[in-house]
PDB file of N, CA and C in Angstrom:
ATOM      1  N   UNK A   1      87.760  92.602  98.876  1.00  0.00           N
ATOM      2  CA  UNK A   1      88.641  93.560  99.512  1.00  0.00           C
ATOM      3  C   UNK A   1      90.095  93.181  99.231  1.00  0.00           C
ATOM      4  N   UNK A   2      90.562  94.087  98.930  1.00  0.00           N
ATOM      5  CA  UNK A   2      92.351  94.094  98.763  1.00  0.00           C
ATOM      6  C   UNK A   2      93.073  93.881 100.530  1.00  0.00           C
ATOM      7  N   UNK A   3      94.732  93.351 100.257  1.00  0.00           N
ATOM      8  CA  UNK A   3      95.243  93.152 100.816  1.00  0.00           C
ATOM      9  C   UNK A   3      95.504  94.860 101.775  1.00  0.00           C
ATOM     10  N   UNK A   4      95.266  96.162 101.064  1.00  0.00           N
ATOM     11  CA  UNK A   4      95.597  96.970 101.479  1.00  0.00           C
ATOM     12  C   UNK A   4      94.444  97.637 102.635  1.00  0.00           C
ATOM     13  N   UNK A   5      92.721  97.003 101.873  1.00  0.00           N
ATOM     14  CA  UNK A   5      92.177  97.469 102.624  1.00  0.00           C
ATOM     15  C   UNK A   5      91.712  96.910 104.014  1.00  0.00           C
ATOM     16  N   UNK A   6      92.242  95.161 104.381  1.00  0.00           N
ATOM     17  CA  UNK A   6      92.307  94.756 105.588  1.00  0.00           C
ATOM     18  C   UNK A   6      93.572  95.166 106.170  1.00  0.00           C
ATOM     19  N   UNK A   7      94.626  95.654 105.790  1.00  0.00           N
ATOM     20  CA  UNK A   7      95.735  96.604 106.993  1.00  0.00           C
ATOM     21  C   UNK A   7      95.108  97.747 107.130  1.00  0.00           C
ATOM     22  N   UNK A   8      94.387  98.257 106.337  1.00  0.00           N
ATOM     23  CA  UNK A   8      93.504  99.812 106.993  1.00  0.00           C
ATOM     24  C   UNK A   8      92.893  99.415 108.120  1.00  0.00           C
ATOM     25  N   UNK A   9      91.952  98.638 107.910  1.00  0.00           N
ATOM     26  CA  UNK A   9      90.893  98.426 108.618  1.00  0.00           C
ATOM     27  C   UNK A   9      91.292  98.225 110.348  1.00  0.00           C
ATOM     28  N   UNK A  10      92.445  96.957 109.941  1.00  0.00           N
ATOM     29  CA  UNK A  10      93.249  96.510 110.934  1.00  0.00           C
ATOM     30  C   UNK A  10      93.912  98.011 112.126  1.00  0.00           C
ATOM     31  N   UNK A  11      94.611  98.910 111.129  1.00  0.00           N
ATOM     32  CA  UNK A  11      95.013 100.265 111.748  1.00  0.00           C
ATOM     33  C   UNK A  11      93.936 101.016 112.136  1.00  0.00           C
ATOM     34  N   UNK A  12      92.499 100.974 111.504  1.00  0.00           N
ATOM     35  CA  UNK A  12      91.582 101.798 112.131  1.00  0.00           C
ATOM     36  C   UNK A  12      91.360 101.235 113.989  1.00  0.00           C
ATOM     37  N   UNK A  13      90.862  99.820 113.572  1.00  0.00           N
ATOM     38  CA  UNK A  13      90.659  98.998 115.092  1.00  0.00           C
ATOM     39  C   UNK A  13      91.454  99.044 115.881  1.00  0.00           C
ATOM     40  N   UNK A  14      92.425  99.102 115.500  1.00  0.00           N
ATOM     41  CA  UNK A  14      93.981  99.249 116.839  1.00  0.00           C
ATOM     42  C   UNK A  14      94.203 100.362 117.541  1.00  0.00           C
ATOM     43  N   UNK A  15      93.274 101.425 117.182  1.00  0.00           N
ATOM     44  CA  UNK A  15      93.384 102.648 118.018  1.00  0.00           C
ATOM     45  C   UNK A  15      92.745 102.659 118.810  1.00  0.00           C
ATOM     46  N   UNK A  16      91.253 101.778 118.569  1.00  0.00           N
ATOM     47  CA  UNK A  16      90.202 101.500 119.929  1.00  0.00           C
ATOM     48  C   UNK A  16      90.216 100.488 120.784  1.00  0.00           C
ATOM     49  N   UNK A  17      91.302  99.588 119.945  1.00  0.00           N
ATOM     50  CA  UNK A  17      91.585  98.217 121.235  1.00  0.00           C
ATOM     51  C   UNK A  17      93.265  97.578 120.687  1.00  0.00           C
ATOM     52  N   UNK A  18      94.172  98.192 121.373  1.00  0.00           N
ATOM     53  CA  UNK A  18      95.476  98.007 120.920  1.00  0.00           C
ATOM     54  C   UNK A  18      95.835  96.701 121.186  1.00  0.00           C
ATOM     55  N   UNK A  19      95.534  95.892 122.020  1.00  0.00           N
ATOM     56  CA  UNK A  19      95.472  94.494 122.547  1.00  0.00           C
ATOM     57  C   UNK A  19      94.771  93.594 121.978  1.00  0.00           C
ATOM     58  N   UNK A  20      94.781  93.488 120.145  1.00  0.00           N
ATOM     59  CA  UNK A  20      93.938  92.297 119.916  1.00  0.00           C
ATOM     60  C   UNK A  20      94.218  91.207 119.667  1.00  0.00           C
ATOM     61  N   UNK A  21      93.342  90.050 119.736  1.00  0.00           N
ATOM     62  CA  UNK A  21      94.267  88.657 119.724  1.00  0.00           C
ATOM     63  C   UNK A  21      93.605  88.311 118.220  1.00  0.00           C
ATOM     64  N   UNK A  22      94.465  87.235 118.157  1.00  0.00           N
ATOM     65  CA  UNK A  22      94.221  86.835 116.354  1.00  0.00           C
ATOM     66  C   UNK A  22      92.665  86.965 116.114  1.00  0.00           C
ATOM     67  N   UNK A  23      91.567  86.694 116.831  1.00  0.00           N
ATOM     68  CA  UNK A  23      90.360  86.156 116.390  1.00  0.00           C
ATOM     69  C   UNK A  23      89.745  87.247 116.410  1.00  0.00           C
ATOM     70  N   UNK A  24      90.091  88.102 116.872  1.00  0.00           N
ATOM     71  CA  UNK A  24      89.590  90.006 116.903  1.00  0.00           C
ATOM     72  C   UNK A  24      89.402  90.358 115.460  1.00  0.00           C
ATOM     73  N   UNK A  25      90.807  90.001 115.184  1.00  0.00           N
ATOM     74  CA  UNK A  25      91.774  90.628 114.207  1.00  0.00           C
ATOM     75  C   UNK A  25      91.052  89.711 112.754  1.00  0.00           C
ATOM     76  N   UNK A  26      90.818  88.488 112.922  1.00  0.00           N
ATOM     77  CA  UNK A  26      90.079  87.841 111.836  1.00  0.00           C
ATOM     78  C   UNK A  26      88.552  87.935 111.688  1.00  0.00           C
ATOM     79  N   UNK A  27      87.703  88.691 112.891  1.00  0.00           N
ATOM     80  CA  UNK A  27      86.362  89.211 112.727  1.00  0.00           C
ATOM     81  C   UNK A  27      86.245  90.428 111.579  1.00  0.00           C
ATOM     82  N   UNK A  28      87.879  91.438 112.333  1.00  0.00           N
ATOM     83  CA  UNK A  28      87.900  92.921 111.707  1.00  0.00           C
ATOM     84  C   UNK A  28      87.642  92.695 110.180  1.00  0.00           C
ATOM     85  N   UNK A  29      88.874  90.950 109.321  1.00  0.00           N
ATOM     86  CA  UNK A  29      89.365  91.359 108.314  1.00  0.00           C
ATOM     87  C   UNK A  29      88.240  90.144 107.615  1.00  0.00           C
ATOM     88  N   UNK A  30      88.846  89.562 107.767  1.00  0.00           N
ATOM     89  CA  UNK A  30      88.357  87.780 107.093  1.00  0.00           C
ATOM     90  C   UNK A  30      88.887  86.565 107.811  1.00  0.00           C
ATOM     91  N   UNK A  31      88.081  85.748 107.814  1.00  0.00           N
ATOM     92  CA  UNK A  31      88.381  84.469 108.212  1.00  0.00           C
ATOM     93  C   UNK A  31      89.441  83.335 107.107  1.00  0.00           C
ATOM     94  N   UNK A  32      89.421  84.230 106.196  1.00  0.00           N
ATOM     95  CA  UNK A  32      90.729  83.529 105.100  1.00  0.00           C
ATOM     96  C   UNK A  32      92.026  84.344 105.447  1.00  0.00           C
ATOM     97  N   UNK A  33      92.083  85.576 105.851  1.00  0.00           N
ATOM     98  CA  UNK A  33      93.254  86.070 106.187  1.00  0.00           C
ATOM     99  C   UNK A  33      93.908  85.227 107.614  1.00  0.00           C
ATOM    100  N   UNK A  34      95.271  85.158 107.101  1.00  0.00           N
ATOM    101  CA  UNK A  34      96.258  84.410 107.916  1.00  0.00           C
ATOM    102  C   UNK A  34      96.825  86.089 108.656  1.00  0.00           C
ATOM    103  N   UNK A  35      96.440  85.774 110.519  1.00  0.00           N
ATOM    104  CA  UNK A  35      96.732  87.348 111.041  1.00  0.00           C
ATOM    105  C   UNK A  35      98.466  87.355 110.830  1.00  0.00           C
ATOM    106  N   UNK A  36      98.999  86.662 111.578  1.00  0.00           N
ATOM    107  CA  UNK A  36     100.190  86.791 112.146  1.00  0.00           C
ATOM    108  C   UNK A  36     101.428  87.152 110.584  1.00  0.00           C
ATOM    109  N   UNK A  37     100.861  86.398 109.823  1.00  0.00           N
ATOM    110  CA  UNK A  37     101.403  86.740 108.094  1.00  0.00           C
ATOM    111  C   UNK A  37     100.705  88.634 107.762  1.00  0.00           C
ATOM    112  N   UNK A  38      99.744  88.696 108.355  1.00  0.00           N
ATOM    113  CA  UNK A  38      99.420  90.144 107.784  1.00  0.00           C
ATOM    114  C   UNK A  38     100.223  91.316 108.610  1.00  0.00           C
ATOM    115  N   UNK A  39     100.260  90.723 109.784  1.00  0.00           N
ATOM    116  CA  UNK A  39     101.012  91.655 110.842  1.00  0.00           C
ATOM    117  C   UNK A  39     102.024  91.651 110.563  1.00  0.00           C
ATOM    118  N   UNK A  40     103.212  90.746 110.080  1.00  0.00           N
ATOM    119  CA  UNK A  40     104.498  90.920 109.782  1.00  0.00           C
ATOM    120  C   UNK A  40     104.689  91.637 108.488  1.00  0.00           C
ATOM    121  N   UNK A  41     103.578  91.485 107.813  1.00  0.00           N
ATOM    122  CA  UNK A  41     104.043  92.277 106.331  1.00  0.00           C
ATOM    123  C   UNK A  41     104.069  93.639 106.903  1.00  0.00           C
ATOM    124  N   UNK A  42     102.474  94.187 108.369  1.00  0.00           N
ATOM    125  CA  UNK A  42     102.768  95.681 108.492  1.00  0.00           C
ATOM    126  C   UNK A  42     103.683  96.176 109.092  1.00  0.00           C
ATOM    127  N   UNK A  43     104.217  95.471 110.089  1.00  0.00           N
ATOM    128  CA  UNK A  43     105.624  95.564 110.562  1.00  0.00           C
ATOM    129  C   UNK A  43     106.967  95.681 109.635  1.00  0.00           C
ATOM    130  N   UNK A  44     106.715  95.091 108.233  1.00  0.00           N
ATOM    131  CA  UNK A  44     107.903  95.658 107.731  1.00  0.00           C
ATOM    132  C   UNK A  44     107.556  96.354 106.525  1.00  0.00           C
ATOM    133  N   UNK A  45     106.583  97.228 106.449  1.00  0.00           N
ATOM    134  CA  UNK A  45     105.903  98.032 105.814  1.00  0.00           C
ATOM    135  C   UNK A  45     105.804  99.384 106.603  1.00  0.00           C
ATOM    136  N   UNK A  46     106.390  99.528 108.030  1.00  0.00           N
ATOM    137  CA  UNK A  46     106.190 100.385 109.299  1.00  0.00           C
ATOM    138  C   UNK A  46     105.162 101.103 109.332  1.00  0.00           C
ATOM    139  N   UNK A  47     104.051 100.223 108.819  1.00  0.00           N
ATOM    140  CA  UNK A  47     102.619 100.349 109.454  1.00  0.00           C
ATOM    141  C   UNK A  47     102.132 100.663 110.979  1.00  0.00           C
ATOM    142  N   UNK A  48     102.950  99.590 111.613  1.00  0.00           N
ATOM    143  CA  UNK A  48     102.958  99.145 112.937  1.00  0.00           C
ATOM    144  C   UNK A  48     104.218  99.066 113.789  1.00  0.00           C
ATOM    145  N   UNK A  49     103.759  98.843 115.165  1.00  0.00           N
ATOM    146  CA  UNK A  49     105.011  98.413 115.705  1.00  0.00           C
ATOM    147  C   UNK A  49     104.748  97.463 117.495  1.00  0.00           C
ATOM    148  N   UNK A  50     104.797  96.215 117.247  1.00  0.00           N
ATOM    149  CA  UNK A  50     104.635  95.084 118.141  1.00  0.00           C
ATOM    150  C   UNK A  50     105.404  95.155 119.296  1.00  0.00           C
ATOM    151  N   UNK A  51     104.667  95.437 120.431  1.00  0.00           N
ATOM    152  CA  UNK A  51     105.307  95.327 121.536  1.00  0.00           C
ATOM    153  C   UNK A  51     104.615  94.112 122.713  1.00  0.00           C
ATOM    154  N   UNK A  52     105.339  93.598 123.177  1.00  0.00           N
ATOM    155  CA  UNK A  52     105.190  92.086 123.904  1.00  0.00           C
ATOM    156  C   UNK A  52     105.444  92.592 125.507  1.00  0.00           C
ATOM    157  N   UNK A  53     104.558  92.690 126.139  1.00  0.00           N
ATOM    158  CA  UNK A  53     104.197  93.240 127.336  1.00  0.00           C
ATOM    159  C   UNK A  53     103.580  92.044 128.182  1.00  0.00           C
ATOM    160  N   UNK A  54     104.886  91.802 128.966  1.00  0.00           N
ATOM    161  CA  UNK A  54     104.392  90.570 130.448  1.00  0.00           C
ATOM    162  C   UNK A  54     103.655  91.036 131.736  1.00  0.00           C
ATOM    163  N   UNK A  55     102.503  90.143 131.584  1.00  0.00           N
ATOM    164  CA  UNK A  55     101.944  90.683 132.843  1.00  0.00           C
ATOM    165  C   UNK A  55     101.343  89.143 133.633  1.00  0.00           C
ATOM    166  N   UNK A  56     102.252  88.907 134.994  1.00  0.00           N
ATOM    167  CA  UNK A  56     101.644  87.762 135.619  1.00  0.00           C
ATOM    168  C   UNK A  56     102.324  86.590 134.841  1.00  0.00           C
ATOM    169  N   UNK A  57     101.864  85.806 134.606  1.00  0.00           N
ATOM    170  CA  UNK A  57     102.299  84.173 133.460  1.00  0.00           C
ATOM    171  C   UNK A  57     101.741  84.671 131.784  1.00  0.00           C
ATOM    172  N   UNK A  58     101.141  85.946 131.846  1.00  0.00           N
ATOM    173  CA  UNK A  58     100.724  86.284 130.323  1.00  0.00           C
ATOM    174  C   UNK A  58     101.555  87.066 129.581  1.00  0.00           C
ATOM    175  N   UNK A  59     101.880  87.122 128.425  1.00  0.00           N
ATOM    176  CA  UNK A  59     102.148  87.842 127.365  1.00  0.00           C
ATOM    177  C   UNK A  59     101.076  88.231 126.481  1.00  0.00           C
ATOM    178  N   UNK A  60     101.004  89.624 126.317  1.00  0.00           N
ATOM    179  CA  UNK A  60     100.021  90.210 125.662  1.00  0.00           C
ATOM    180  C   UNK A  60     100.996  91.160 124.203  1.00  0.00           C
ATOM    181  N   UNK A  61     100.004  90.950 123.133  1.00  0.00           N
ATOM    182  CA  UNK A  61     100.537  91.578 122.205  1.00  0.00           C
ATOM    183  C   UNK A  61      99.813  92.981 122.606  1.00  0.00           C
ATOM    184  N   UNK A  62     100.831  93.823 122.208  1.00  0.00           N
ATOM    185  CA  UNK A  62     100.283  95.156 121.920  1.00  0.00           C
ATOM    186  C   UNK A  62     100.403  95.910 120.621  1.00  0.00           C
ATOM    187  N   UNK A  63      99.669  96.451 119.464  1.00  0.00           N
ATOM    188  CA  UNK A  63      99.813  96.626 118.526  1.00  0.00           C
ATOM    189  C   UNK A  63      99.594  98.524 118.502  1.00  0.00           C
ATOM    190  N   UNK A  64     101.037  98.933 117.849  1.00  0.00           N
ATOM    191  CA  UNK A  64     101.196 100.149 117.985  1.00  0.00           C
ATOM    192  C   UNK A  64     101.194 101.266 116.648  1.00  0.00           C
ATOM    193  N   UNK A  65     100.203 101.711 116.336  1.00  0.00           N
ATOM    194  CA  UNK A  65      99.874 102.223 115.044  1.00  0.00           C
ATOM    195  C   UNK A  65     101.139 103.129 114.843  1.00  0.00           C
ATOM    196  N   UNK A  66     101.780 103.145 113.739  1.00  0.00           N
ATOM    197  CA  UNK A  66     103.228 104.503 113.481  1.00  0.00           C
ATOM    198  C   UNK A  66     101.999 105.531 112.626  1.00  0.00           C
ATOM    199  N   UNK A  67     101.759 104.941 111.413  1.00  0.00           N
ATOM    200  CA  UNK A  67     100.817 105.896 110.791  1.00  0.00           C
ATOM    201  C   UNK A  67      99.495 105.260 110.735  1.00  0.00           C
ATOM    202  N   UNK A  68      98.449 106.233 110.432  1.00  0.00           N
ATOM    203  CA  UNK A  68      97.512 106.415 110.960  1.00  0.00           C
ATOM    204  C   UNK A  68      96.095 106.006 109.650  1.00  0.00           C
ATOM    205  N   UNK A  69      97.077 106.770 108.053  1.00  0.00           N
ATOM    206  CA  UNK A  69      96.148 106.297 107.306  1.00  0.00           C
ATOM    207  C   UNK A  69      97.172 105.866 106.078  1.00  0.00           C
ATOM    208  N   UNK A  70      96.792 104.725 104.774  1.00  0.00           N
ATOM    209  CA  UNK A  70      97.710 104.067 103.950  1.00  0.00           C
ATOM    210  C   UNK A  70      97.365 104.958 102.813  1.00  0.00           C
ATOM    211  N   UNK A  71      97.972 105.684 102.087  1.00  0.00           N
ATOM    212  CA  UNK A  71      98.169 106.617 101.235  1.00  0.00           C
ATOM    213  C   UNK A  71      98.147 105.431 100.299  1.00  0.00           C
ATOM    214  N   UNK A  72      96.807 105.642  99.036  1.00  0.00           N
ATOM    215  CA  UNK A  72      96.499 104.549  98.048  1.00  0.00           C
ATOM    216  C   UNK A  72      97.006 105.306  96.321  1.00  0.00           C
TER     217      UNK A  72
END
């Protein structure tokens, strides 16, 4: 699988669970993919858009799809 088709995949899953933590996110793609390196590339690719939401002593990522599918 290409680098393009684990950010799909990644954007498909984020619509059914916007809150995933790295190990979600490395079931979805591969266990060789580095998440937090893939997320910043979609973030400045405006794939995505990361919002950091405190609740209690937690910080939760929230991952916010802009578009929906990657035009190949």
């Amino acid at each position: 699988m290409t680098l393009t088709h684990y950010k799909q995949k990644v954007l498909d899953n984020c619509q059914f669970r916007p809150d995933p933590n790295d190990r979600h996110i490395r079931e979805w793609t591969s266990g060789d993919i580095q998440v937090k390196r893939l997320l910043r590339d979609m973030v400045r690719d405006r794939l995505i858009k990361i919002e950091y939401i405190k609740r209690g002593h937690t910080v939760r990522r929230m991952i916010i799809p802009i578009i929906t599918k990657i035009h190949e």
